[in-house]
Protein backbone atom coordinates (compact mmCIF):
# COMPACT_ATOMS: atom_id res chain seq x y z
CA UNK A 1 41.80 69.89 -15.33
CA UNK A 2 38.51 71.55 -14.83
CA UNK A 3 35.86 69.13 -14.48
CA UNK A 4 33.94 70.48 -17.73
CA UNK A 5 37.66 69.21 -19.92
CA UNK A 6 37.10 65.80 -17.77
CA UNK A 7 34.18 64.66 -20.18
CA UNK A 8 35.99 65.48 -23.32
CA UNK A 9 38.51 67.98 -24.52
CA UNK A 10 38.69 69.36 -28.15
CA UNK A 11 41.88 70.85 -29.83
CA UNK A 12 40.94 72.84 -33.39
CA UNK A 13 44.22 75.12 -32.93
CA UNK A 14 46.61 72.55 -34.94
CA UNK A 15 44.19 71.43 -38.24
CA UNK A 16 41.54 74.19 -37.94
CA UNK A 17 39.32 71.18 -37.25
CA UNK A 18 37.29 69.69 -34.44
CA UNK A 19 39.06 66.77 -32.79
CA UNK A 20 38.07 65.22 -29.98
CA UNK A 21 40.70 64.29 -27.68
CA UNK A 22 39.64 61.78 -25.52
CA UNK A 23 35.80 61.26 -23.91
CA UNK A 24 34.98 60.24 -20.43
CA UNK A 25 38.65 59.50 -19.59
CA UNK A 26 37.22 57.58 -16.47
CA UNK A 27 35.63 54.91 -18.63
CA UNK A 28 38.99 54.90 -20.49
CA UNK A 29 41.27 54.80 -17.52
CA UNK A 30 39.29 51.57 -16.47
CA UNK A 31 39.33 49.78 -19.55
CA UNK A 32 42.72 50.42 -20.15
CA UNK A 33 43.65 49.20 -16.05
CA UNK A 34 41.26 46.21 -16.23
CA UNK A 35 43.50 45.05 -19.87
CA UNK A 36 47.02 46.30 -18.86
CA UNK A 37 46.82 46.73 -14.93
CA UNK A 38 47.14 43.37 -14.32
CA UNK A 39 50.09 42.03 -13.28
CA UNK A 40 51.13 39.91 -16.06
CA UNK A 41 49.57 41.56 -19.12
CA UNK A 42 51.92 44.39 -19.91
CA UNK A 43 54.67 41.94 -19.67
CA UNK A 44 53.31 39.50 -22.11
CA UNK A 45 52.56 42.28 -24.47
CA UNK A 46 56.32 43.88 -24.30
CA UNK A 47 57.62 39.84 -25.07
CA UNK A 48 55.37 39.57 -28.30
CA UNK A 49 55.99 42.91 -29.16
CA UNK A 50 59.79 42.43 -29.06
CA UNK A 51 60.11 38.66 -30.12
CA UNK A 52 57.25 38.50 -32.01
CA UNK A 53 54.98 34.85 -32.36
CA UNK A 54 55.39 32.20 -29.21
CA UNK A 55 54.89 29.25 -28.07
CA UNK A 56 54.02 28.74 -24.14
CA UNK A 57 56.70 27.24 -22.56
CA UNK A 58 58.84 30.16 -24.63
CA UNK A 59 57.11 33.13 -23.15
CA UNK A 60 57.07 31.29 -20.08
CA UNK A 61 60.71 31.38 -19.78
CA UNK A 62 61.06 35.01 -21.32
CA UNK A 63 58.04 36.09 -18.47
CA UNK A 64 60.35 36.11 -15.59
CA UNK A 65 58.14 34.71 -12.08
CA UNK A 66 55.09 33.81 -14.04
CA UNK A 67 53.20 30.50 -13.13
CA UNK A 68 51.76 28.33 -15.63
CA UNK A 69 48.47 28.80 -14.48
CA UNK A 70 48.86 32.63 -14.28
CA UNK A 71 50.31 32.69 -17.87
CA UNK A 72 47.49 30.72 -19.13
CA UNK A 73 44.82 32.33 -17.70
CA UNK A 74 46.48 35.80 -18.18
CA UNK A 75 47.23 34.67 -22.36
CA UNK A 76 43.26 33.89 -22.54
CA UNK A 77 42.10 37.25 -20.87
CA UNK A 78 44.59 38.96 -23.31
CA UNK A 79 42.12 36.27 -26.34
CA UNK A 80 39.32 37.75 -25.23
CA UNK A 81 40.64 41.24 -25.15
CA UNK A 82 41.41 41.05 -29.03
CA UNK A 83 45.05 41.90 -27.93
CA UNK A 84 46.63 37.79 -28.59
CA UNK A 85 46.31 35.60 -31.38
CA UNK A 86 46.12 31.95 -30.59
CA UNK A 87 47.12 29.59 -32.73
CA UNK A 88 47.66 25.75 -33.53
CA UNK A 89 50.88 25.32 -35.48
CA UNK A 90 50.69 21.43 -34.98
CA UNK A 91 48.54 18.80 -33.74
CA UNK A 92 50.99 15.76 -32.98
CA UNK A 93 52.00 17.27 -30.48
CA UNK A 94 49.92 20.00 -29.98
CA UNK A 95 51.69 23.25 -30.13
CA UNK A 96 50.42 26.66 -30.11
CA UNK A 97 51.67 29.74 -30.74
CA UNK A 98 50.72 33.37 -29.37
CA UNK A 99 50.91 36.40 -31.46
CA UNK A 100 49.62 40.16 -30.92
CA UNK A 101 46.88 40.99 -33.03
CA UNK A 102 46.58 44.68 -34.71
CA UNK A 103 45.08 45.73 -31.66
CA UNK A 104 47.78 44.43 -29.74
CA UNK A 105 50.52 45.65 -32.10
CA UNK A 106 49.23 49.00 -31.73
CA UNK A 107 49.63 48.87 -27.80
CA UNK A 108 54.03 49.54 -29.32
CA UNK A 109 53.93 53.24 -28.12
CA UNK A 110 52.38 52.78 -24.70
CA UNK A 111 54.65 49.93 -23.77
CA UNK A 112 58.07 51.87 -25.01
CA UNK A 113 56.27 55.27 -23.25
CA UNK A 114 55.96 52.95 -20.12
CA UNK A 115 59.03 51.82 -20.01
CA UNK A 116 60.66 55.35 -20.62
CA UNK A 117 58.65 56.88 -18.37
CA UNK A 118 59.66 54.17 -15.49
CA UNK A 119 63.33 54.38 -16.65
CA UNK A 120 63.55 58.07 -15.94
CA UNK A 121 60.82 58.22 -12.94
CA UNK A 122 60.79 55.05 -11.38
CA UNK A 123 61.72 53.60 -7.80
CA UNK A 124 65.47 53.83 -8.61
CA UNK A 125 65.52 57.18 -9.81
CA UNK A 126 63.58 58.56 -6.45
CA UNK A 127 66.74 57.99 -4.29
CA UNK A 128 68.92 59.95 -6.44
């Protein structure tokens, strides 16, 4: 890519319209590392996404290797990100259950083009 198509690229070939690709993909490719580049977070996702609302110790035992610490801080980051729900479903005991928001929910395509993309390309496939 020339670095004039790095700050944004426009398509009007398909609609006859502007549309603006993407903008400043740099700022993009960080945000999106610093939500799903951490170790935990694309995992998490994938679980809700497949088995839909949680409770802890559930995802816990679906997140293969995860602490409880790392899960908990990892499910708060993905709060604050707008990506997980968080809610009380009863108070005696307590018992909360995770759920992807919209936002989250709309993270479907990445995850299933991840995991395509690393079951045709990945670390096994190099040796053949």
């Amino acid at each position: 890519m020339s670095s004039e198509s790095t700050a944004a690229s426009w398509d009007s070939s398909s609609t006859g319209t502007d549309t603006l690709l993407f903008t400043a993909p740099d700022e993009v490719f960080d945000a999106v590392q610093d939500t799903l580049g951490r170790k935990w977070h694309l995992r998490i996702v994938y679980q809700l996404l497949d088995k839909g609302p949680m409770g802890f110790s559930a995802l816990k035992s679906e997140v293969v290797g995860v602490s409880s610490k790392m899960l908990s801080e990892s499910l708060t980051r993905l709060e604050e990100d707008a990506l997980v729900d968080r809610e009380i479903v009863s108070d005696q005991p307590v018992r909360v259950e995770y759920s992807l928001t919209e936002r989250g929910r709309a993270l479907e395509p990445v995850v299933s083009a991840v995991i395509d993309w690393g079951s045709e390309y990945g670390p096994e496939r190099e040796s053949e």
